[in-house]
N, C-alpha and C. Protein backbone atom coordinates (compact mmCIF):
# COMPACT_ATOMS: atom_id res chain seq x y z
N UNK A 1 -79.18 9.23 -1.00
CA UNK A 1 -78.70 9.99 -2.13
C UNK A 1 -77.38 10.64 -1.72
N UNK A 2 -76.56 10.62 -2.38
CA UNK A 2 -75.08 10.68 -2.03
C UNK A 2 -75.20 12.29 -2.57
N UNK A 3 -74.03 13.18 -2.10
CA UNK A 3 -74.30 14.51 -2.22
C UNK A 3 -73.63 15.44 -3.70
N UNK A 4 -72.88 14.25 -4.57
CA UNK A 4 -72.74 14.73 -5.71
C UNK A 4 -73.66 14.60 -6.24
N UNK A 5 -74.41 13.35 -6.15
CA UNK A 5 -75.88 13.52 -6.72
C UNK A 5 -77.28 14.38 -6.82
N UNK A 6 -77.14 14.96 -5.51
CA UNK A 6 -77.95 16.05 -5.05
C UNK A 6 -77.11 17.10 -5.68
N UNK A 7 -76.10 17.73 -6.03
CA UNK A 7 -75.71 18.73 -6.45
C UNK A 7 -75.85 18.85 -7.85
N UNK A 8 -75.62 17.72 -8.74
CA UNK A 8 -75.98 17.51 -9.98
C UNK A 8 -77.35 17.74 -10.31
N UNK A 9 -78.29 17.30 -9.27
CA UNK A 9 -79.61 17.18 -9.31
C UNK A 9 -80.12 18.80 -9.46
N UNK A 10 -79.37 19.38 -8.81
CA UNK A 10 -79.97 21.01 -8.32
C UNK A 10 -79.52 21.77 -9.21
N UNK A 11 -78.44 21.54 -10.46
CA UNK A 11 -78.06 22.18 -10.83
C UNK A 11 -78.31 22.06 -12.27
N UNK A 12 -79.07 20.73 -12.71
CA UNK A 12 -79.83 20.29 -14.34
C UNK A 12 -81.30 21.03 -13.47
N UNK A 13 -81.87 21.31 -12.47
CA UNK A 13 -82.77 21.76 -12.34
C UNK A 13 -83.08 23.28 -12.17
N UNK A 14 -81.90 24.25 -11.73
CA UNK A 14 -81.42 25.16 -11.88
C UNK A 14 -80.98 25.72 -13.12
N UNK A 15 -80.72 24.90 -14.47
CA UNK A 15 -80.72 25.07 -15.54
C UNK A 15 -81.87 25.32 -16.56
N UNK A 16 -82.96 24.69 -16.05
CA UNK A 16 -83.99 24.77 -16.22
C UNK A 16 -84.96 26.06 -15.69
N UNK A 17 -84.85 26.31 -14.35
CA UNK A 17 -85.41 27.75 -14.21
C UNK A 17 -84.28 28.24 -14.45
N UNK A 18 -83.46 28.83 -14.99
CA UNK A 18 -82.90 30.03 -15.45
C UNK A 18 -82.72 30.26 -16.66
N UNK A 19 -83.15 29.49 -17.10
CA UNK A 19 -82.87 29.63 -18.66
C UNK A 19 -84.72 30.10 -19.14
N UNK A 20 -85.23 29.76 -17.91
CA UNK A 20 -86.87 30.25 -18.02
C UNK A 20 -86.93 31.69 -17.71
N UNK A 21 -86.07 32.36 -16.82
CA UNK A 21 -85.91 33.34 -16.47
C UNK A 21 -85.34 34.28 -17.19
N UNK A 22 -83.99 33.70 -17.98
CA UNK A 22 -83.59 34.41 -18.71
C UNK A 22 -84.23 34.50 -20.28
N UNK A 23 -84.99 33.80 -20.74
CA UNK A 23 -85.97 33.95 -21.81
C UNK A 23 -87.05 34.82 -21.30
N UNK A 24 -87.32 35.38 -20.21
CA UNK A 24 -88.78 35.97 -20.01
C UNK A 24 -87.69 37.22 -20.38
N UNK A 25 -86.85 37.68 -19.25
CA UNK A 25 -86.23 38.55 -19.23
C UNK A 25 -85.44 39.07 -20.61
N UNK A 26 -85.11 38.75 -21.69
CA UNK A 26 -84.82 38.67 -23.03
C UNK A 26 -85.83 39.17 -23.85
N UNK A 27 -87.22 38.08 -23.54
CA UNK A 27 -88.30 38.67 -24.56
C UNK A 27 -88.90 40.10 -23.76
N UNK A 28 -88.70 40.19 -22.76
CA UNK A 28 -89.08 41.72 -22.10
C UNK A 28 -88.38 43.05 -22.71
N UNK A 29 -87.18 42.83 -22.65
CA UNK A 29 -86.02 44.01 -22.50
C UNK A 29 -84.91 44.17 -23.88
N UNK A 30 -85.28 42.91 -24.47
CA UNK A 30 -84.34 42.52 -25.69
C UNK A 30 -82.81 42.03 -24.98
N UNK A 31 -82.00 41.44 -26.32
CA UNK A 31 -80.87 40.91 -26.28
C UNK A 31 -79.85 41.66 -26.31
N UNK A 32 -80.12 43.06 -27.11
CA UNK A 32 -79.18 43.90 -27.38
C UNK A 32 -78.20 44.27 -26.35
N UNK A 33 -78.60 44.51 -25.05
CA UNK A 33 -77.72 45.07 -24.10
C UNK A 33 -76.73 44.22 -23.68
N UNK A 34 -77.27 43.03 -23.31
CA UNK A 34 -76.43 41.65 -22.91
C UNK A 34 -74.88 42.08 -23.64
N UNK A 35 -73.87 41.56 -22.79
CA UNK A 35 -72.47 41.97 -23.33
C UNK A 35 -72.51 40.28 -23.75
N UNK A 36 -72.44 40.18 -24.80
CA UNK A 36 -72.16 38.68 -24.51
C UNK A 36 -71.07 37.84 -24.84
N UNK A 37 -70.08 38.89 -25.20
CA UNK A 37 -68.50 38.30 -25.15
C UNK A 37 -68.31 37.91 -23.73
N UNK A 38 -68.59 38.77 -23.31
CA UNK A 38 -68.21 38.25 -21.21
C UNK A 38 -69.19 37.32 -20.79
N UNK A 39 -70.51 37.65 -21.21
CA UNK A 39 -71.23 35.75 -20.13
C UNK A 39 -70.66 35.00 -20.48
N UNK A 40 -70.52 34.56 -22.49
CA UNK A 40 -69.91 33.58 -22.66
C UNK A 40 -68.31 33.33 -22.27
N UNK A 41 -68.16 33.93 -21.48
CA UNK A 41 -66.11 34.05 -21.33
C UNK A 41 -66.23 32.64 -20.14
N UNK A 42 -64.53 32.23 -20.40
CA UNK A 42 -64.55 30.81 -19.35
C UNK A 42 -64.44 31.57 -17.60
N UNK A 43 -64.19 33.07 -17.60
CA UNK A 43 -64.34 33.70 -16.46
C UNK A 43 -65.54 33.81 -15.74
N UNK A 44 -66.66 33.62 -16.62
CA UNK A 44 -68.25 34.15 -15.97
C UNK A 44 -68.94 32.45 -15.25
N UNK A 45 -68.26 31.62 -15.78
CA UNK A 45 -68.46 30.01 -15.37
C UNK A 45 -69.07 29.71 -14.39
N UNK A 46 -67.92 30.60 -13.37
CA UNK A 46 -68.00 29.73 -11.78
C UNK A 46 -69.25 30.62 -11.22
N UNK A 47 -69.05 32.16 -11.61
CA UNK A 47 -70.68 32.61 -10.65
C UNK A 47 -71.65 31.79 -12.11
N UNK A 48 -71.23 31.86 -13.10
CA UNK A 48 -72.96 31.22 -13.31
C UNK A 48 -73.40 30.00 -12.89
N UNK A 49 -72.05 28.97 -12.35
CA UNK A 49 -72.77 27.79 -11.88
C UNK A 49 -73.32 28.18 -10.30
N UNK A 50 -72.72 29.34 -10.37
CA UNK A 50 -73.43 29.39 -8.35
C UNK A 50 -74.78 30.16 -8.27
N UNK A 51 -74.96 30.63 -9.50
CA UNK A 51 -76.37 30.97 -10.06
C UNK A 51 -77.35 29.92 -10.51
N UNK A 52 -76.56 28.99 -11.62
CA UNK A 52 -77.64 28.31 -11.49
C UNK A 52 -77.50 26.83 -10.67
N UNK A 53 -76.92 26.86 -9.33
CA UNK A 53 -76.98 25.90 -8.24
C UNK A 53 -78.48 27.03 -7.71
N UNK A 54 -78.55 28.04 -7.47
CA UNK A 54 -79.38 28.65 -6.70
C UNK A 54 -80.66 28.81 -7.07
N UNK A 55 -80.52 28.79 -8.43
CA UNK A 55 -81.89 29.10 -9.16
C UNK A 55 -82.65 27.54 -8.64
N UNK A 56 -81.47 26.13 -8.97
CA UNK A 56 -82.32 24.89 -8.47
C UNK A 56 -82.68 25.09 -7.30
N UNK A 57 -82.30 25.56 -5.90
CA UNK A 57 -82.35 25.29 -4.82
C UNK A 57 -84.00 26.00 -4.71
N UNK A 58 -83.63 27.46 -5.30
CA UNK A 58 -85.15 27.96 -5.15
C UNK A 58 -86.41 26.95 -6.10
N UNK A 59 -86.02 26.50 -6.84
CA UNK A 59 -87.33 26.20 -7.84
C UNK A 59 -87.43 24.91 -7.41
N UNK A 60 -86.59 24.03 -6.33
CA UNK A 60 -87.57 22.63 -5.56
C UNK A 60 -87.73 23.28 -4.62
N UNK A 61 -87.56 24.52 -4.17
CA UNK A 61 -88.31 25.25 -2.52
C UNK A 61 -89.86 25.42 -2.88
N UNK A 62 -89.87 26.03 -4.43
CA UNK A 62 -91.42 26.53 -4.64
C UNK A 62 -91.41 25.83 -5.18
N UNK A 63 -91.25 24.30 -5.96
CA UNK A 63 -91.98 23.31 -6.62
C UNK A 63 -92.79 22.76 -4.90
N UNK A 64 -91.87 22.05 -3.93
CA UNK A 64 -92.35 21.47 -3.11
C UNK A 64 -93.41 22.34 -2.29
N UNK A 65 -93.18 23.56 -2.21
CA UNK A 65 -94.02 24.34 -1.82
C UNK A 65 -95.40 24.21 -2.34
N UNK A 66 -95.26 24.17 -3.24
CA UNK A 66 -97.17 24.58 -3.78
C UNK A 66 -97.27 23.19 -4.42
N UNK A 67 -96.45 21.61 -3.98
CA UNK A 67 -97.15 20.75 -4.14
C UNK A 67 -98.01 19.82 -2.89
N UNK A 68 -96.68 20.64 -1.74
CA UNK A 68 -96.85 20.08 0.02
C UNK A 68 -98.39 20.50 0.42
N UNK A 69 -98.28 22.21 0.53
CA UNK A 69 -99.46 22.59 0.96
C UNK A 69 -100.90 22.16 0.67
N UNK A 70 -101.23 22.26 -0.67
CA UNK A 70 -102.56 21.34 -0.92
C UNK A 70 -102.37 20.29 -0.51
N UNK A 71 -101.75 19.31 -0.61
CA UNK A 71 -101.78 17.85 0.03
C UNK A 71 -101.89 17.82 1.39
N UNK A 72 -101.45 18.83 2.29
CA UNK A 72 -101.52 18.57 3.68
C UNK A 72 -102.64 18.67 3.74
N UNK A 73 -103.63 19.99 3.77
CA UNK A 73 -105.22 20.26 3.92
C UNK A 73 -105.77 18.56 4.38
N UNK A 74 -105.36 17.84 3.71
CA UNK A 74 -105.84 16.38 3.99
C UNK A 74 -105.15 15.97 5.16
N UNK A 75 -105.85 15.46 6.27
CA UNK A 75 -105.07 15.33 7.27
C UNK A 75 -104.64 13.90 7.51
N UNK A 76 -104.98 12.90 6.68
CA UNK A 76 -104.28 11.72 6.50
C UNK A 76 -103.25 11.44 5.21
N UNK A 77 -102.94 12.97 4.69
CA UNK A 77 -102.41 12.92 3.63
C UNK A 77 -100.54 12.19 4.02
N UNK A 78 -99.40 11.76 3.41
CA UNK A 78 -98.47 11.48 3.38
C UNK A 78 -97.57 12.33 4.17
N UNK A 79 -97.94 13.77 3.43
CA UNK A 79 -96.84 14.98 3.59
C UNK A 79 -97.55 15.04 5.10
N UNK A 80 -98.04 14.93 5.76
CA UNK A 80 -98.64 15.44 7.05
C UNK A 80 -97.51 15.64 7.92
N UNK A 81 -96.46 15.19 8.11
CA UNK A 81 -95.31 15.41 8.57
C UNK A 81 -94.52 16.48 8.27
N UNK A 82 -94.94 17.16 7.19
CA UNK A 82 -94.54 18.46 6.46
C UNK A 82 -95.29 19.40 7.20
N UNK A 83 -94.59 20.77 7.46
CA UNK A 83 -94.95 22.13 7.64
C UNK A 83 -95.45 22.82 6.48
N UNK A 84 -96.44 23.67 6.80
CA UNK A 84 -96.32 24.41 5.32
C UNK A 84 -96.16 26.13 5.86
């Protein structure tokens, strides 16, 4: 996997938890406060893509996380080569 691909990858997946995050956080607290002339500004872009590069990085840490661990318990399982 070539590494634009992995970055693309982390970052349609990072789109995905944060936009989960930011809907919990919305229906919690409301919309009202949000400035939202400035998120939407072409200035807020670059940290939100380094936000949501991060949000992917965490959400295949804890996808693989809590799919590795049960599977290892099996000790002829695949992941056995995996730490948990």
């Amino acid at each position: 996997m070539s590494t634009a691909s992995l970055f693309v990858e982390l970052v349609v997946i990072g789109v995905g938890a944060l936009s989960w995050v930011v809907l919990l956080v919305l229906s919690v607290f409301g919309w009202n406060w949000v400035p939202t002339e400035r998120v939407f500004s072409s200035v807020a872009l670059v940290p939100l893509l380094s936000l949501i590069y991060v949000f992917g990085i965490a959400a295949v840490y804890c996808l693989l996380f809590a799919v590795r661990c049960p599977l290892m318990r099996d000790s002829d399982s695949v992941f056995s080569f995996l730490h948990c």
